[in-house]
PDB file of N, CA and C in Angstrom:
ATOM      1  N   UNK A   1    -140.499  70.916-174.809  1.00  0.00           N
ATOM      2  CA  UNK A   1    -140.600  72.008-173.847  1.00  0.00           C
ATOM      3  C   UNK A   1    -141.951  71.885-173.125  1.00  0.00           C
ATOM      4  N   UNK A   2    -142.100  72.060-171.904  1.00  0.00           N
ATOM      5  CA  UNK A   2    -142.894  71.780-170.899  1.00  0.00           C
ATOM      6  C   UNK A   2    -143.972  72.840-171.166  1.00  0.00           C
ATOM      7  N   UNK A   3    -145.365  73.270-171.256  1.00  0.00           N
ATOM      8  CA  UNK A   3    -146.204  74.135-171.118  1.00  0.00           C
ATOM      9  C   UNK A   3    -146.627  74.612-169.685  1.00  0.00           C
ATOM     10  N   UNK A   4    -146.278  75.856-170.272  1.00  0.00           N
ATOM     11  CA  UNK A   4    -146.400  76.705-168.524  1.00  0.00           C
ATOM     12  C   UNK A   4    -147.193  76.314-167.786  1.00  0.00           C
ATOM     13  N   UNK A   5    -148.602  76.293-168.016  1.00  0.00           N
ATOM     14  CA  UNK A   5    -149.446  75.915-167.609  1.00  0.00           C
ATOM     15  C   UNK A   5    -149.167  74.681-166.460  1.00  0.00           C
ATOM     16  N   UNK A   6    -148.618  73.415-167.018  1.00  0.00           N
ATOM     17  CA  UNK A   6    -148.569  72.302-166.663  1.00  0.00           C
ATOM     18  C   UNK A   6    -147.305  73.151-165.262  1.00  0.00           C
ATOM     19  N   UNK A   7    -146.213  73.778-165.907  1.00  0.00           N
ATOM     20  CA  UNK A   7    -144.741  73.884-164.703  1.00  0.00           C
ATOM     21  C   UNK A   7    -145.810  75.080-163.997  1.00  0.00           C
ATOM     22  N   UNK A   8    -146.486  75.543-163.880  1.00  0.00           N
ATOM     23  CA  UNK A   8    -147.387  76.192-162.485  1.00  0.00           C
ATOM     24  C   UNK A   8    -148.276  75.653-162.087  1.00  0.00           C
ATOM     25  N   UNK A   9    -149.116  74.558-162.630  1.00  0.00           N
ATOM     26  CA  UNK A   9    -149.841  73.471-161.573  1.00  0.00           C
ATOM     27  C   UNK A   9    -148.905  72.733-161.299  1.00  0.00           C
ATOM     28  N   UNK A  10    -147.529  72.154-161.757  1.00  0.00           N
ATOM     29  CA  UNK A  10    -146.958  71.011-160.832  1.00  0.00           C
ATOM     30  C   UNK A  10    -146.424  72.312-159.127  1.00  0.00           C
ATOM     31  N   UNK A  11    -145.810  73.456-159.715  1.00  0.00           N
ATOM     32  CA  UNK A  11    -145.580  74.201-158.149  1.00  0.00           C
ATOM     33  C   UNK A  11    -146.686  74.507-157.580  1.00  0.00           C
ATOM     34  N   UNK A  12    -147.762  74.940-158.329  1.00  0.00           N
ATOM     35  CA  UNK A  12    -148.671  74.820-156.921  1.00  0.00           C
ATOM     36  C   UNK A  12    -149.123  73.500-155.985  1.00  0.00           C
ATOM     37  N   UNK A  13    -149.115  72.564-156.917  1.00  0.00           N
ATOM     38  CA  UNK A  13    -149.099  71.313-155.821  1.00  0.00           C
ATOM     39  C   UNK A  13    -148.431  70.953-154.790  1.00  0.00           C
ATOM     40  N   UNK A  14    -146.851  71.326-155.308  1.00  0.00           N
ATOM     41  CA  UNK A  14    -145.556  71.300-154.645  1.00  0.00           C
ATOM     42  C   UNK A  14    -146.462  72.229-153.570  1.00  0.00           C
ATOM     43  N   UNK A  15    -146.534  73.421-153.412  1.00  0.00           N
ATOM     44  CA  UNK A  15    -146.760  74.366-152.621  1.00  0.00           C
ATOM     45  C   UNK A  15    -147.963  73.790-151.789  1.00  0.00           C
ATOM     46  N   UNK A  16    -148.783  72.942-152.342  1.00  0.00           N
ATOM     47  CA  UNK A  16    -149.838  72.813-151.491  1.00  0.00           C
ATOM     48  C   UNK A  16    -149.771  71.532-150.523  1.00  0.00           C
ATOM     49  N   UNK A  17    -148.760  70.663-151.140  1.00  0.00           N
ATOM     50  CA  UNK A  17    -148.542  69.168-150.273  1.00  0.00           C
ATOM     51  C   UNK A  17    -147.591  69.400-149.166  1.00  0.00           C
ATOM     52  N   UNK A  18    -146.654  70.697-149.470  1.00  0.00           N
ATOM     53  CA  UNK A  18    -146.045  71.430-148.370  1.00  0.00           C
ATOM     54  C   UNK A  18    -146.697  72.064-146.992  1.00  0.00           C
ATOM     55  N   UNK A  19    -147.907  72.701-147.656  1.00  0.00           N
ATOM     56  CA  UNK A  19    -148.458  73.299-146.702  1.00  0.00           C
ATOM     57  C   UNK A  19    -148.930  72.223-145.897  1.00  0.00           C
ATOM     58  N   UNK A  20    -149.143  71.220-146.613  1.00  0.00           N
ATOM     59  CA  UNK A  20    -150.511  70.215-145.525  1.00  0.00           C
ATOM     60  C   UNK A  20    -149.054  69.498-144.430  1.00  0.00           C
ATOM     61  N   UNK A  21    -147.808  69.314-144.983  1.00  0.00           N
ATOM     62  CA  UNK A  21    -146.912  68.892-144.173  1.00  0.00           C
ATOM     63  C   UNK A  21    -146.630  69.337-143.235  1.00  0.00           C
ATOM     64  N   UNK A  22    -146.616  70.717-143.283  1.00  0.00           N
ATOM     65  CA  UNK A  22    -146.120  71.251-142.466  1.00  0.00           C
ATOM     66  C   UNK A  22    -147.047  71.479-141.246  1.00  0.00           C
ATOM     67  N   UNK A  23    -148.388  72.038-141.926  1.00  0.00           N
ATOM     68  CA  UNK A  23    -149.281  71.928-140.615  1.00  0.00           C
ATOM     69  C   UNK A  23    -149.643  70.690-139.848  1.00  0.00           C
ATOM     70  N   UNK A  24    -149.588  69.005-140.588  1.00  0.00           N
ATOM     71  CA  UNK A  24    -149.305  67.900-139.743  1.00  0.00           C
ATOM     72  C   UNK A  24    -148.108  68.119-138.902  1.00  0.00           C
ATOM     73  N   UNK A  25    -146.926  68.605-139.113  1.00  0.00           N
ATOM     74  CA  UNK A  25    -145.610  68.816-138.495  1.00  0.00           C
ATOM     75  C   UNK A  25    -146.102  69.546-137.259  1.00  0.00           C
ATOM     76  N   UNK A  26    -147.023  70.823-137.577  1.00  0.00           N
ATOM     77  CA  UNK A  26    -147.189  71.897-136.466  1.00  0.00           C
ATOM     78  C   UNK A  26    -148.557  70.923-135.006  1.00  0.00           C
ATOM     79  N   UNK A  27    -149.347  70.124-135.880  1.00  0.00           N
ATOM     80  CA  UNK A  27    -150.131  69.520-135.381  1.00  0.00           C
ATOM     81  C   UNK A  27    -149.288  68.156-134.049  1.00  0.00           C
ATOM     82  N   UNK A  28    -148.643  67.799-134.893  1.00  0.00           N
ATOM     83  CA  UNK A  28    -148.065  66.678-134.248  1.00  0.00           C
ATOM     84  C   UNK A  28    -147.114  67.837-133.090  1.00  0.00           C
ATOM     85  N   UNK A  29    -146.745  68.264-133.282  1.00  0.00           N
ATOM     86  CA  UNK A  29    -145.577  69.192-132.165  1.00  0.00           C
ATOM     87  C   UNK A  29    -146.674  69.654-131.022  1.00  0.00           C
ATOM     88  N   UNK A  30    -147.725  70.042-131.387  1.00  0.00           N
ATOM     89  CA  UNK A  30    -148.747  70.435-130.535  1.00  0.00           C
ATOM     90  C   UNK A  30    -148.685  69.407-129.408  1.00  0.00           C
ATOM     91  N   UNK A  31    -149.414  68.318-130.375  1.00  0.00           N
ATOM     92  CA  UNK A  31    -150.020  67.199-129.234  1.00  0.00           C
ATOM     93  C   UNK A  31    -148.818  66.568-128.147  1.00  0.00           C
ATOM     94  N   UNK A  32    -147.897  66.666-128.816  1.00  0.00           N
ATOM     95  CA  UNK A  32    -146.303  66.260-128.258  1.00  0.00           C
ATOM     96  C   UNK A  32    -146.538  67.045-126.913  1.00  0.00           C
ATOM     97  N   UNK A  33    -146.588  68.748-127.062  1.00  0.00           N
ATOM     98  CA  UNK A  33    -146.028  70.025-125.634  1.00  0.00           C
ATOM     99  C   UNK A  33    -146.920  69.594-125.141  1.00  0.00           C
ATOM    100  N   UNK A  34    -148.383  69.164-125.791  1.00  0.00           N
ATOM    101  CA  UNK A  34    -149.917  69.217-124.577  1.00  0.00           C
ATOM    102  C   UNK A  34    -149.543  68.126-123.865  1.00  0.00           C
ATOM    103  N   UNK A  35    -149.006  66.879-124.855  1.00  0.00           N
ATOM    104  CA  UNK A  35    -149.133  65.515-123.448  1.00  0.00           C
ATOM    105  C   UNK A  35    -147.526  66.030-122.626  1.00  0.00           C
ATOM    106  N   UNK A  36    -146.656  66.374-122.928  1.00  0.00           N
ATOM    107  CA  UNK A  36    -145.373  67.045-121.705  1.00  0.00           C
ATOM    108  C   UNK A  36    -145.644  67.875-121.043  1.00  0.00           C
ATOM    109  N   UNK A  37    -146.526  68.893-120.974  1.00  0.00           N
ATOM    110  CA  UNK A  37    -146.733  69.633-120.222  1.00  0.00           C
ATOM    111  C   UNK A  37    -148.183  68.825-119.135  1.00  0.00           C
ATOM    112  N   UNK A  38    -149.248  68.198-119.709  1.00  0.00           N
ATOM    113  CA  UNK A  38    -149.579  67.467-118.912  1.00  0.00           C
ATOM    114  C   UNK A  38    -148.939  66.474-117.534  1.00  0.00           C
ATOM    115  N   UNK A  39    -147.825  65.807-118.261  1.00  0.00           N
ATOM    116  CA  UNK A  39    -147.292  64.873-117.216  1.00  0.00           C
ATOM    117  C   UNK A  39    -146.127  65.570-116.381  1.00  0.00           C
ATOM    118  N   UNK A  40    -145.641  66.864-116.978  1.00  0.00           N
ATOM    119  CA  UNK A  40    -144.925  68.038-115.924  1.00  0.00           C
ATOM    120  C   UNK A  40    -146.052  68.231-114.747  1.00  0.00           C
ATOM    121  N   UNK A  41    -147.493  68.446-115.303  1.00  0.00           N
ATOM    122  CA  UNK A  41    -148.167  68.820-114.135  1.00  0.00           C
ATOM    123  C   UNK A  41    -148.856  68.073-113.016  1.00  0.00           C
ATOM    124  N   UNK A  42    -148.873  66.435-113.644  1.00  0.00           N
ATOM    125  CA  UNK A  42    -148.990  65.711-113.082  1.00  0.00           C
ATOM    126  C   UNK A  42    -148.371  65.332-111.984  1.00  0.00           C
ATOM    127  N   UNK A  43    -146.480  65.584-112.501  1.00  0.00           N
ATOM    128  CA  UNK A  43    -145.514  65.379-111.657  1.00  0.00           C
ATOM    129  C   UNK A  43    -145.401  66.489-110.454  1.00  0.00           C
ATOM    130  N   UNK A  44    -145.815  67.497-110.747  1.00  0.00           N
ATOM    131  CA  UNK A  44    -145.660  68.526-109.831  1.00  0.00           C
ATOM    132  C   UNK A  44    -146.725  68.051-108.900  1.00  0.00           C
ATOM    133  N   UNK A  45    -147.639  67.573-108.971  1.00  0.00           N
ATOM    134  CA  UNK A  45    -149.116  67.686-108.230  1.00  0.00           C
ATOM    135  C   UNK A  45    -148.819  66.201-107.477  1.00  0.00           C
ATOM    136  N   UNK A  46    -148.158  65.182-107.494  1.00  0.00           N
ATOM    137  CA  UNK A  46    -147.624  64.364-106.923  1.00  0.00           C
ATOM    138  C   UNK A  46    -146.558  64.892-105.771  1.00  0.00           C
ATOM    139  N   UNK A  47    -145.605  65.483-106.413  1.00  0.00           N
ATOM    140  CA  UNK A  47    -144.537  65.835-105.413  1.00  0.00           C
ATOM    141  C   UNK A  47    -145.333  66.824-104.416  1.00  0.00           C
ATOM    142  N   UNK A  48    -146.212  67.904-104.617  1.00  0.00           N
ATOM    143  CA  UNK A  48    -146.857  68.810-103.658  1.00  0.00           C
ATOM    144  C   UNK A  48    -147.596  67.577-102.885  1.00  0.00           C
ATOM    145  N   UNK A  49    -147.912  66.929-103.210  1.00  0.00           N
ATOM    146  CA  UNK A  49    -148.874  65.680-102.237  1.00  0.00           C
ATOM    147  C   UNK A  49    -148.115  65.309-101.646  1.00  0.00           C
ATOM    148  N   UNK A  50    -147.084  65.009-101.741  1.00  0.00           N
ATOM    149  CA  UNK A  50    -146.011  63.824-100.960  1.00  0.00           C
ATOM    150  C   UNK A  50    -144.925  64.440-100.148  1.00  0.00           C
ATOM    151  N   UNK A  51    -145.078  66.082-100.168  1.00  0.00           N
ATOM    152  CA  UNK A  51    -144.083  66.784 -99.537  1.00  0.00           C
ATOM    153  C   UNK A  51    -145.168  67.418 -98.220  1.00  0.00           C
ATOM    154  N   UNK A  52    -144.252  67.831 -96.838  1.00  0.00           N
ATOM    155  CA  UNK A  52    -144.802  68.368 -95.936  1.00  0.00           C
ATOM    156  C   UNK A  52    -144.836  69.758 -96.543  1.00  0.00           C
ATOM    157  N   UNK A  53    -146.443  70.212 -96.189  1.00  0.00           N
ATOM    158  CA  UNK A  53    -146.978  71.486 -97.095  1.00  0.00           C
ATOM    159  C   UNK A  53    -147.091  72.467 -95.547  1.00  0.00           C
ATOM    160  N   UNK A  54    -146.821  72.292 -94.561  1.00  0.00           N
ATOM    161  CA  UNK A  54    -146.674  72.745 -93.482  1.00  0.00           C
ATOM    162  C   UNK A  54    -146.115  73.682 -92.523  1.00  0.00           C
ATOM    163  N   UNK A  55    -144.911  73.360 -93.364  1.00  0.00           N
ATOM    164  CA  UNK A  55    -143.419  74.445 -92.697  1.00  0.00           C
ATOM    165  C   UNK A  55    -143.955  75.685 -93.812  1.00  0.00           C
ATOM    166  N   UNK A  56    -143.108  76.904 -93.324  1.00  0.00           N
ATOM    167  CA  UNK A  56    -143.419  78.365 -94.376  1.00  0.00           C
ATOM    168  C   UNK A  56    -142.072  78.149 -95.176  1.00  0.00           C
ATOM    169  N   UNK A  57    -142.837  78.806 -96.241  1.00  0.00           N
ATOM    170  CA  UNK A  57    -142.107  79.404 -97.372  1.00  0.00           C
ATOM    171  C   UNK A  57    -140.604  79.523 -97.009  1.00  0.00           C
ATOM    172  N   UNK A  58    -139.868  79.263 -98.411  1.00  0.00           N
ATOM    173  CA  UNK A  58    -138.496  79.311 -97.764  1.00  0.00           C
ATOM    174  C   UNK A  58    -138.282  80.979 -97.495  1.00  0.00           C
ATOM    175  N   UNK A  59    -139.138  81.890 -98.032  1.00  0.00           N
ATOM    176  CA  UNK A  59    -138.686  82.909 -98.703  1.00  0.00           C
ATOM    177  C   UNK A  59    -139.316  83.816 -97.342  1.00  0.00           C
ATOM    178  N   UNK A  60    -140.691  82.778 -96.716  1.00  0.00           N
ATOM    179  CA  UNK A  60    -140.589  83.813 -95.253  1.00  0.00           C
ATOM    180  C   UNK A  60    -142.153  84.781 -95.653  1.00  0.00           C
ATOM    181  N   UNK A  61    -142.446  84.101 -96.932  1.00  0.00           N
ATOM    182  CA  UNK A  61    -144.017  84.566 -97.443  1.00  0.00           C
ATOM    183  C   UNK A  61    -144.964  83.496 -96.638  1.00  0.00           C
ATOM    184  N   UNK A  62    -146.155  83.905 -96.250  1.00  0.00           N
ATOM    185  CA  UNK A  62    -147.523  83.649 -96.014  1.00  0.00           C
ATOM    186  C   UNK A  62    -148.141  83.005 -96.730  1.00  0.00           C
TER     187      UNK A  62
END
């Protein structure tokens, strides 16, 4: 029979190699939206360059 001791340090480890996973998981998802949302804005800031910025609004705004 296993001593308690030992079956609540093996779950807290469990619990703690989880946590570090998950915040690499949350880390990596980060850097993922920052570089997509970067090259969304990149792309936008290209197309405003390359389009006539001249004519009005479709909508008839100033």
């Amino acid at each position: 029979m296993p001593d308690i001791n030992d079956v609540i340090a093996a779950r807290i480890e469990q619990a703690r190699r989880k946590a570090a996973a998950d915040r690499e998981h949350r880390q990596r998802r980060a850097r993922a939206r920052a570089a997509g949302l970067a090259k969304r804005h990149a792309r936008k800031l290209r197309h405003l360059a390359e389009t006539d910025n001249t004519s009005p609004a479709a909508s008839g705004a100033l």
